[in-house]
Protein backbone atom coordinates (compact mmCIF):
# COMPACT_ATOMS: atom_id res chain seq x y z
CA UNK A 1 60.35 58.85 105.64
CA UNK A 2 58.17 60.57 103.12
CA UNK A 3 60.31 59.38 99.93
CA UNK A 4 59.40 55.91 101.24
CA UNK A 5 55.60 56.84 101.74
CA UNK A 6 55.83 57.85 98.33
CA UNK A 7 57.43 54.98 96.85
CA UNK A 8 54.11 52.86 98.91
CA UNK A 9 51.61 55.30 97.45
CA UNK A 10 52.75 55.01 93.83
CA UNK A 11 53.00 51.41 94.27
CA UNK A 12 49.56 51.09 95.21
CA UNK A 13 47.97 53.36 93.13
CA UNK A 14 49.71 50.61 90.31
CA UNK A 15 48.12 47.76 91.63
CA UNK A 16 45.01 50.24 91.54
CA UNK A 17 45.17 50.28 87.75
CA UNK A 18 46.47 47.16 86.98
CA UNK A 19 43.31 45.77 88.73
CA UNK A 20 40.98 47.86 86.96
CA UNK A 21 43.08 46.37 83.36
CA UNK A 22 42.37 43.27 84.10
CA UNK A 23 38.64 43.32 84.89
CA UNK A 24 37.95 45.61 81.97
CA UNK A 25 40.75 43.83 79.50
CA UNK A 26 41.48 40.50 80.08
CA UNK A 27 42.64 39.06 77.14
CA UNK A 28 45.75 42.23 77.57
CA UNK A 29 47.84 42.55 80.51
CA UNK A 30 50.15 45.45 81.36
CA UNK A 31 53.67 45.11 82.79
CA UNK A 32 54.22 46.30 85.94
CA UNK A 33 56.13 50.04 86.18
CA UNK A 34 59.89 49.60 87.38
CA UNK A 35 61.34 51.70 89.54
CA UNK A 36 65.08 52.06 87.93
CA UNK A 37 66.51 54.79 90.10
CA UNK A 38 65.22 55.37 93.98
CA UNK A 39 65.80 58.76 93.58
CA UNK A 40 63.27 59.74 91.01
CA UNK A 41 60.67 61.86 91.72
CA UNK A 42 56.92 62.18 90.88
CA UNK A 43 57.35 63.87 87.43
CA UNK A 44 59.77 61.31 86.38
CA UNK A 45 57.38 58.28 87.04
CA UNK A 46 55.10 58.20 83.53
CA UNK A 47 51.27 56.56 84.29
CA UNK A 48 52.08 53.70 82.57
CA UNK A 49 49.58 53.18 79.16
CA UNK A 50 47.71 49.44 78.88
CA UNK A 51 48.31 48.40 75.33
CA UNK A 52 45.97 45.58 74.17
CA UNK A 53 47.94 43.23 71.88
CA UNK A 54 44.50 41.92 69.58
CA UNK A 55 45.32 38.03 69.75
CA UNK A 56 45.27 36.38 65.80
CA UNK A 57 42.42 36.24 64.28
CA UNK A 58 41.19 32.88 63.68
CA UNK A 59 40.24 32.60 60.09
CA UNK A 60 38.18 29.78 59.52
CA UNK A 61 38.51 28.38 56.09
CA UNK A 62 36.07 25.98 54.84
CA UNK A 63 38.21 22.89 53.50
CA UNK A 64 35.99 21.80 50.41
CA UNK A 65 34.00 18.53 50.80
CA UNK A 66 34.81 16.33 48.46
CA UNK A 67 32.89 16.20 45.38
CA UNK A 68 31.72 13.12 43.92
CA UNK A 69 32.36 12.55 40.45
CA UNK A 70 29.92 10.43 39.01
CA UNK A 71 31.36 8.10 36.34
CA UNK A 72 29.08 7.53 33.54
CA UNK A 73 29.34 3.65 32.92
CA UNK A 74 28.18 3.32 29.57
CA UNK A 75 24.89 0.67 29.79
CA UNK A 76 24.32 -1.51 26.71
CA UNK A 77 21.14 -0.71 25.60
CA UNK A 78 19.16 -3.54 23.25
CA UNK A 79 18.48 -2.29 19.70
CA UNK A 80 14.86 -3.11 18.75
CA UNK A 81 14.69 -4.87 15.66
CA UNK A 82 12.36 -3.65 13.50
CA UNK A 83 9.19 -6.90 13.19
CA UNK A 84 9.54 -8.32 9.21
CA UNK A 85 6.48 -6.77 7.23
CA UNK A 86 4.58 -9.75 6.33
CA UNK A 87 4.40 -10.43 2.90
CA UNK A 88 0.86 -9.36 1.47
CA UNK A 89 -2.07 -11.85 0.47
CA UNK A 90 -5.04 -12.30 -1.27
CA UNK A 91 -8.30 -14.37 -0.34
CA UNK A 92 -10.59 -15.33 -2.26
CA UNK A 93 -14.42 -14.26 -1.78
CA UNK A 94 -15.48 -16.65 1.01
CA UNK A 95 -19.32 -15.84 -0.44
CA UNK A 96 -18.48 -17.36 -3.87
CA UNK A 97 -20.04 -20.47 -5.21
CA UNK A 98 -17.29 -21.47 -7.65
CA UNK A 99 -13.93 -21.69 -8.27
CA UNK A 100 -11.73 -18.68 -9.08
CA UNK A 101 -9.39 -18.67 -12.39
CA UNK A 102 -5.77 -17.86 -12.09
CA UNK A 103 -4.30 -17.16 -15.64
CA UNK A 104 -1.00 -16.32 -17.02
CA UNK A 105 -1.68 -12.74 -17.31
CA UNK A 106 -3.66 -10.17 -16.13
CA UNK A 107 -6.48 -10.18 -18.83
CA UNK A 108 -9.15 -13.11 -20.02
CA UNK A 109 -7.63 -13.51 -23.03
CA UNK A 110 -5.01 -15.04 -21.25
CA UNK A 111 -5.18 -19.24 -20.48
CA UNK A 112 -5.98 -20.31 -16.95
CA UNK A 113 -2.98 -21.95 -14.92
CA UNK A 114 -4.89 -22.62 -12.13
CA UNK A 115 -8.00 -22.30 -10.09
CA UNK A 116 -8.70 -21.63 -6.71
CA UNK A 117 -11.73 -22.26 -3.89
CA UNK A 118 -13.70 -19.45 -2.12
CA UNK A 119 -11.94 -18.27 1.62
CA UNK A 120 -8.37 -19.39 0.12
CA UNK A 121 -5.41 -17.38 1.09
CA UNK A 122 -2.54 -16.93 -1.64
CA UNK A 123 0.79 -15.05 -1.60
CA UNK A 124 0.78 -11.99 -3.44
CA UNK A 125 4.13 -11.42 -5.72
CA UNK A 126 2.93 -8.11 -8.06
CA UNK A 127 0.41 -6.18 -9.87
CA UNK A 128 -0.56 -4.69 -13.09
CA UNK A 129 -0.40 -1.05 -14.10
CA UNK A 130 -4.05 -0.59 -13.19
CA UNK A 131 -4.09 -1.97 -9.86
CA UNK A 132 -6.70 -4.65 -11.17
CA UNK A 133 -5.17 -7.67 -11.10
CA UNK A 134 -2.76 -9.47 -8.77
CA UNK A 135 0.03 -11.50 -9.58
CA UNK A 136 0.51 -14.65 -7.18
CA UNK A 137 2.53 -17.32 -6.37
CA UNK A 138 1.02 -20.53 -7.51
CA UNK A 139 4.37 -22.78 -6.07
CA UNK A 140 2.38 -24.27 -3.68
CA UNK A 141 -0.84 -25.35 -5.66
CA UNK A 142 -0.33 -28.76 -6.46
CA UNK A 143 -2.72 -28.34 -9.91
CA UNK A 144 -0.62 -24.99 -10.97
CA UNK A 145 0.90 -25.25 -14.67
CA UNK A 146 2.67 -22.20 -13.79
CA UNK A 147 5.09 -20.83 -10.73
CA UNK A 148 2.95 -17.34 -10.67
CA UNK A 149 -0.50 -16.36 -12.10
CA UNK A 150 -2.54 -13.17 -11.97
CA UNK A 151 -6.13 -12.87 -10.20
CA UNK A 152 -8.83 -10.29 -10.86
CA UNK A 153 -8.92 -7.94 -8.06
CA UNK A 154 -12.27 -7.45 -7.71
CA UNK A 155 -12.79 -11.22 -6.95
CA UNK A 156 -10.24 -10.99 -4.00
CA UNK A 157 -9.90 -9.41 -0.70
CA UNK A 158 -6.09 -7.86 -0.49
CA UNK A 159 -4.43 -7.63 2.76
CA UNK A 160 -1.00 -5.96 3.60
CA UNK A 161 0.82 -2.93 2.37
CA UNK A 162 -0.28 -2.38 -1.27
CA UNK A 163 2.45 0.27 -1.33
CA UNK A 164 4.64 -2.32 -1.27
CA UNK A 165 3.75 -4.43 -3.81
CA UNK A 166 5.90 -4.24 -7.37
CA UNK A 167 4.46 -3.71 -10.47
CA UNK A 168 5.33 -6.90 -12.66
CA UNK A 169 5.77 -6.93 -16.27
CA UNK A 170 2.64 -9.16 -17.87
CA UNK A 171 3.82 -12.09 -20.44
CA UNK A 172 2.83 -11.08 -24.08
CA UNK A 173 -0.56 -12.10 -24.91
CA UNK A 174 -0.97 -15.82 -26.72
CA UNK A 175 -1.98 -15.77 -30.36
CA UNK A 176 -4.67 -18.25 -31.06
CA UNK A 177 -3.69 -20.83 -32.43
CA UNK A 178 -6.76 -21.49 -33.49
CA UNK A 179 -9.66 -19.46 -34.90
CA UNK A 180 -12.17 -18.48 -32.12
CA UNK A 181 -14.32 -16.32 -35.02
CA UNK A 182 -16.19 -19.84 -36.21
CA UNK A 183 -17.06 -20.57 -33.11
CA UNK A 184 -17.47 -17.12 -31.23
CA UNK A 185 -20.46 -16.40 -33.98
CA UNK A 186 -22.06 -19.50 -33.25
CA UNK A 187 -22.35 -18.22 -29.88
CA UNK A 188 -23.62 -15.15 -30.90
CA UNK A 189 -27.50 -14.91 -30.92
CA UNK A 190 -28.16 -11.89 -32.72
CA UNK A 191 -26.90 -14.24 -36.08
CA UNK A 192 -28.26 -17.25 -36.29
CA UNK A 193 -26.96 -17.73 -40.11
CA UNK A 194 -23.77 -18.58 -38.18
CA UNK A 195 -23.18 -22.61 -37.88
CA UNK A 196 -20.60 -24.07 -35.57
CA UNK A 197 -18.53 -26.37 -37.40
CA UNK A 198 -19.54 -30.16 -36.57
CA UNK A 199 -16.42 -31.57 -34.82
CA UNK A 200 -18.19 -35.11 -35.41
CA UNK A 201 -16.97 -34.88 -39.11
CA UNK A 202 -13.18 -36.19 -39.36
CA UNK A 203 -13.53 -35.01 -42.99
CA UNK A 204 -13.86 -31.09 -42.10
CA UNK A 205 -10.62 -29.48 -42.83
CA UNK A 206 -10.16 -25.91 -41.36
CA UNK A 207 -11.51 -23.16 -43.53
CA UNK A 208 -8.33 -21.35 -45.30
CA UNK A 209 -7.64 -17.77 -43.37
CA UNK A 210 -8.73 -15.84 -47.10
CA UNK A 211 -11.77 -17.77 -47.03
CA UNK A 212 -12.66 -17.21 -43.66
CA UNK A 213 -11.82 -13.58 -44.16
CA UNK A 214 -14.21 -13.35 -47.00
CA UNK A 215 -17.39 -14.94 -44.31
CA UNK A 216 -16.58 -12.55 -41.99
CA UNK A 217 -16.17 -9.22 -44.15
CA UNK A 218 -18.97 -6.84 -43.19
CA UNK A 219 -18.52 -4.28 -45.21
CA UNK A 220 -16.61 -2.22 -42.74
CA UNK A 221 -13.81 -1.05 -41.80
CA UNK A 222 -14.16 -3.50 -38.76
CA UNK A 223 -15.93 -6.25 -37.99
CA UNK A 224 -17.27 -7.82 -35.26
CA UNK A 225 -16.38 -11.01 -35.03
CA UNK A 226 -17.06 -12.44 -31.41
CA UNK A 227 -19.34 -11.80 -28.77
CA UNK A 228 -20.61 -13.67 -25.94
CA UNK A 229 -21.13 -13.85 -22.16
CA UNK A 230 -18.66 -14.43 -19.71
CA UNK A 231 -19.53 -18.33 -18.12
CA UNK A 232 -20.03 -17.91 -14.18
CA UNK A 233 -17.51 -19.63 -13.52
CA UNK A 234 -15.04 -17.15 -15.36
CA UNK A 235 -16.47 -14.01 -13.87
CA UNK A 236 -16.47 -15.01 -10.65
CA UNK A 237 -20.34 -15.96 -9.81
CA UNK A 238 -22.86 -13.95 -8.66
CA UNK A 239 -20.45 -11.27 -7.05
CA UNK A 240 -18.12 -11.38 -9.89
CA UNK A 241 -17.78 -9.25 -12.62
CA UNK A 242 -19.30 -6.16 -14.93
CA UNK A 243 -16.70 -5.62 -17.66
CA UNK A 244 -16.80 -5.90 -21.36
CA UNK A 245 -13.20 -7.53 -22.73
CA UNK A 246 -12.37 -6.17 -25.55
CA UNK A 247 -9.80 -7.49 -28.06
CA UNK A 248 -8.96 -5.76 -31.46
CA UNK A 249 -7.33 -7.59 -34.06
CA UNK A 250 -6.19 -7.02 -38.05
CA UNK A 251 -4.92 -9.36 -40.57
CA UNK A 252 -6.49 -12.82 -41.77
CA UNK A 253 -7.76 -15.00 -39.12
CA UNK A 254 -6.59 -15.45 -36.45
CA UNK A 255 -5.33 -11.98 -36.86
CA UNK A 256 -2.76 -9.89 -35.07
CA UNK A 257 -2.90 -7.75 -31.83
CA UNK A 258 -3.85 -3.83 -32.95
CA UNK A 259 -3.25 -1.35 -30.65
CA UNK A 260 -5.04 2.45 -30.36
CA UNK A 261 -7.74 1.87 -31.70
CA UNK A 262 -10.71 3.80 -29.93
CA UNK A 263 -13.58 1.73 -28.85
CA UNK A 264 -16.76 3.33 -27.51
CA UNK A 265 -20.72 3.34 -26.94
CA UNK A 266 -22.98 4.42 -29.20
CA UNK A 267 -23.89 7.65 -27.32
CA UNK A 268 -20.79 8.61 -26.38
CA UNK A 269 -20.47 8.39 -22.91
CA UNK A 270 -17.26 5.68 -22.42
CA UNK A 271 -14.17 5.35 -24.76
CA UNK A 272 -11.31 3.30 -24.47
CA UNK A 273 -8.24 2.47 -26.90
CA UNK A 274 -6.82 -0.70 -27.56
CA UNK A 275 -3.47 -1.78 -25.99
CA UNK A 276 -4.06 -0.10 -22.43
CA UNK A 277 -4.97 -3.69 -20.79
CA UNK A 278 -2.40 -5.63 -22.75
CA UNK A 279 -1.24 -5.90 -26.69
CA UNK A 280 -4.73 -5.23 -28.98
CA UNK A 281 -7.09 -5.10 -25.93
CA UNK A 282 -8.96 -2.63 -23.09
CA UNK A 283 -12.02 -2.97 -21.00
CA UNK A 284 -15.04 -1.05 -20.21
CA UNK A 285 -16.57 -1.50 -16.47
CA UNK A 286 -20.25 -2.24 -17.38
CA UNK A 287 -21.61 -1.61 -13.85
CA UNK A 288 -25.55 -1.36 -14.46
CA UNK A 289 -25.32 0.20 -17.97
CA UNK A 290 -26.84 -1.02 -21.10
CA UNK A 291 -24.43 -0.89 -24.24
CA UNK A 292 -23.42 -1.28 -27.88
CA UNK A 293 -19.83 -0.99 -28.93
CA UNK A 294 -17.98 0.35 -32.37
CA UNK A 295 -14.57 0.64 -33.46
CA UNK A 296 -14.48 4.73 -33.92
CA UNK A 297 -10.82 6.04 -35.05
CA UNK A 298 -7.35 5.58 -34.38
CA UNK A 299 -5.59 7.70 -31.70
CA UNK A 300 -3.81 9.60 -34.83
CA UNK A 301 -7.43 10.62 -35.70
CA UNK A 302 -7.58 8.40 -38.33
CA UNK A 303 -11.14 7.49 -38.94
CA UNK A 304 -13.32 4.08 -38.98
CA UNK A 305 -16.16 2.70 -40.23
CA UNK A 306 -17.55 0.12 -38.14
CA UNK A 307 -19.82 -2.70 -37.46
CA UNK A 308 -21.83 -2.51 -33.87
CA UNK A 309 -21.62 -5.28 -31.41
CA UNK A 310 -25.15 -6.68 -29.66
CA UNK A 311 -26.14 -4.91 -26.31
CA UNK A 312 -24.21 -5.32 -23.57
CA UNK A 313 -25.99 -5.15 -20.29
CA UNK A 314 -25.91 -5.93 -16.63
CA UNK A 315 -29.64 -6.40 -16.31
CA UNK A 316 -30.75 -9.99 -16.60
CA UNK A 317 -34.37 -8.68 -17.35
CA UNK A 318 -32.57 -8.31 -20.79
CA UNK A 319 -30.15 -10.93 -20.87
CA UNK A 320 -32.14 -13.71 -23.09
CA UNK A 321 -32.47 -17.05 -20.79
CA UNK A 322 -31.26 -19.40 -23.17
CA UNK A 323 -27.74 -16.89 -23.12
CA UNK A 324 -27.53 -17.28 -19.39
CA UNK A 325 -28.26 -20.80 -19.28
CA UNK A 326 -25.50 -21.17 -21.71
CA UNK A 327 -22.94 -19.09 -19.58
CA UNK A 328 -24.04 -21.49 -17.08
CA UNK A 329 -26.01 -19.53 -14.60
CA UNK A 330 -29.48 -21.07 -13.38
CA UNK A 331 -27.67 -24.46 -13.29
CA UNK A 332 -27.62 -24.19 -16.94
CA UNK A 333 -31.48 -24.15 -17.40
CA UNK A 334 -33.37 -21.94 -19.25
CA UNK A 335 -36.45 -22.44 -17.71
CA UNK A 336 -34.85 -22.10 -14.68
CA UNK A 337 -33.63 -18.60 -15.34
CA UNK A 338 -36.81 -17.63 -16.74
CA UNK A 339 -38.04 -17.91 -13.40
CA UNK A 340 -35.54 -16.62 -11.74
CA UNK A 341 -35.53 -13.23 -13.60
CA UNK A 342 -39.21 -12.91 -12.60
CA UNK A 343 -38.08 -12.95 -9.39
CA UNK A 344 -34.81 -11.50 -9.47
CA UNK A 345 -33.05 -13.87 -8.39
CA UNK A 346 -29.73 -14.47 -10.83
CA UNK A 347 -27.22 -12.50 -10.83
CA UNK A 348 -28.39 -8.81 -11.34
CA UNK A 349 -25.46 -6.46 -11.94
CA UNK A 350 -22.99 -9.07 -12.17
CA UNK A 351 -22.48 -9.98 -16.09
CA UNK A 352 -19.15 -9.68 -17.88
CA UNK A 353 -18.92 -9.79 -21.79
CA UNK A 354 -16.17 -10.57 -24.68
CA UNK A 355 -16.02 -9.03 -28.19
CA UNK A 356 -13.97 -8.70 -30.92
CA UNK A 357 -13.04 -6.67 -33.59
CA UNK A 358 -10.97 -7.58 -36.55
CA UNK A 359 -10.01 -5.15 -39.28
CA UNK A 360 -8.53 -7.55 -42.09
CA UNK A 361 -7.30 -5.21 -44.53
């Protein structure tokens, strides 16, 4: 009886600890102990030992979103052309009262191809070495004896890129073709011995160039042999000009162009040489100066004698009437310019002048 009460006391005291397992392990459960042999005792019956199998471990693994790959559809994008640079102009001074001369070159000695009003607008094709003159395209003036022409720049208002504008090569000067000396001294009032030639008389034959060498001989090295005013009308009107032209010559009449020779005032203050505005002439900008000219030396040093010109001057106060009434300013009335320099009303500061000098031997 007692092996049996044993057998009911171990069985319980199992249940006992499989009980207690479960409520403090539940995820392990122990097998219950078997009883293999009746006859075993106490000792032989081990307390049997929980063992907690961990369960697998859930690793979570992040499966990758997938990316989106942005493909980069290439966009046409409009290339801006660059805007054509206009081609540059030239208008004339709207304020001037007369026409405008175009010649063939850029210099006075050089004939007039065409003329144009105040406010007009003209293509611009070049320009001189000395940025004073513009060469233009005269295709479109009906009265043009030329395709191109060159303006004074002073008598113009330029607009465009001046950067951009070529230098182009000037024509050669004309020769005269006819003798401008005769005439030039008539013109001159400081020498009133001087008689134009009467062109009424179909019997007056040209003087031969010796002959008219031998009138015009000063004594000198060089001679002046031409100087007068600029007419309004060349120099642009009352806002035109204050320049002396200056044109050196050698040889019998009409003479050749001479270049460096060095032309300057009396006191020394301005000198130019021949050749730098074209072949045998230069300029001097008057402004409001007073002054008389000589030929002084060659650019080798060589020196000159030579004759002086008149006064040049930009002051009307000392212009003589008659001389601007004759370069047409006052209407071309001497009494009217007398007046008017009382009053100051010609041109003041605006005078432009021509001389020559001629070396014949």
């Amino acid at each position: 009886m007692k092996p049996f009460l044993l057998i009911i006391s171990l069985s319980l005291f199992s249940l006992s600890l499989v009980a207690c397992t479960d409520a403090e392990t539940p995820a392990a459960v122990a097998p219950s102990p078997t009883i293999e042999d009746a006859g075993l005792t106490t000792e032989a019956i081990q307390e049997p030992t929980a063992t907690l199998t961990p369960g697998p471990t859930a690793t979570a693994t992040a499966r990758p979103e997938p990316s989106a790959t942005n493909t980069l559809i290439p966009t046409f994008t409009p290339t801006s052309m660059p805007s054509p640079t206009p081609q540059p102009i030239v208008k004339i001074d709207e304020t001037l009262t007369t026409k405008v001369n175009v010649r063939s070159g850029p210099d006075t000695g050089y004939p007039v191809v065409a003329q144009l009003d105040a406010g007009q607008e003209i293509l611009v094709t070049g320009r001189n070495d000395a940025n004073n003159w513009w060469q233009v395209d005269l295709t479109t003036i009906e009265a043009a004896t030329e395709p191109v022409g060159w303006i004074f720049g002073e008598l113009v208002a330029f607009k465009g890129d001046n950067a951009g504008v070529p230098i182009a090569e000037a024509p050669p000067l004309p020769t005269p073709t006819s003798t401008p000396e005769t005439s030039a001294v008539a013109e001159t009032p400081a020498d009133d011995a001087a008689q134009e030639p009467d062109s009424s008389d179909s019997s007056a034959q040209p003087e031969a160039p010796e002959t008219l060498a031998d009138q015009l001989r000063c004594g000198k090295d060089f001679c002046v042999t031409y100087q007068a005013m600029v007419p309004i009308w060349e120099n642009g009107g009352c806002v035109g000009n204050h320049s002396i032209y200056i044109t050196v010559l050698k040889g019998l009449p009409p003479g050749e162009p001479m270049d460096g020779v060095v032309i300057g005032d009396t006191f020394n203050n301005v000198e130019v040489a021949s050749g730098s505005h074209g072949p045998g002439h230069t300029e001097i900008t008057l402004w409001s100066n007073s002054m008389t000219l000589i030929a002084k030396r060659h650019i080798d040093e060589t020196p000159y004698t030579s004759e002086e010109s008149f006064n040049f001057t930009a002051h009307d106060e000392l212009i003589p009437a008659d001389v601007l009434a004759s370069a047409g300013y006052c209407g071309g009335d001497a009494e009217q310019c007398r007046h008017a320099q009382q009053h100051n009303q010609v041109c003041r500061g605006h005078y432009s002048w021509r001389v020559t000098f001629h070396k014949f031997d």
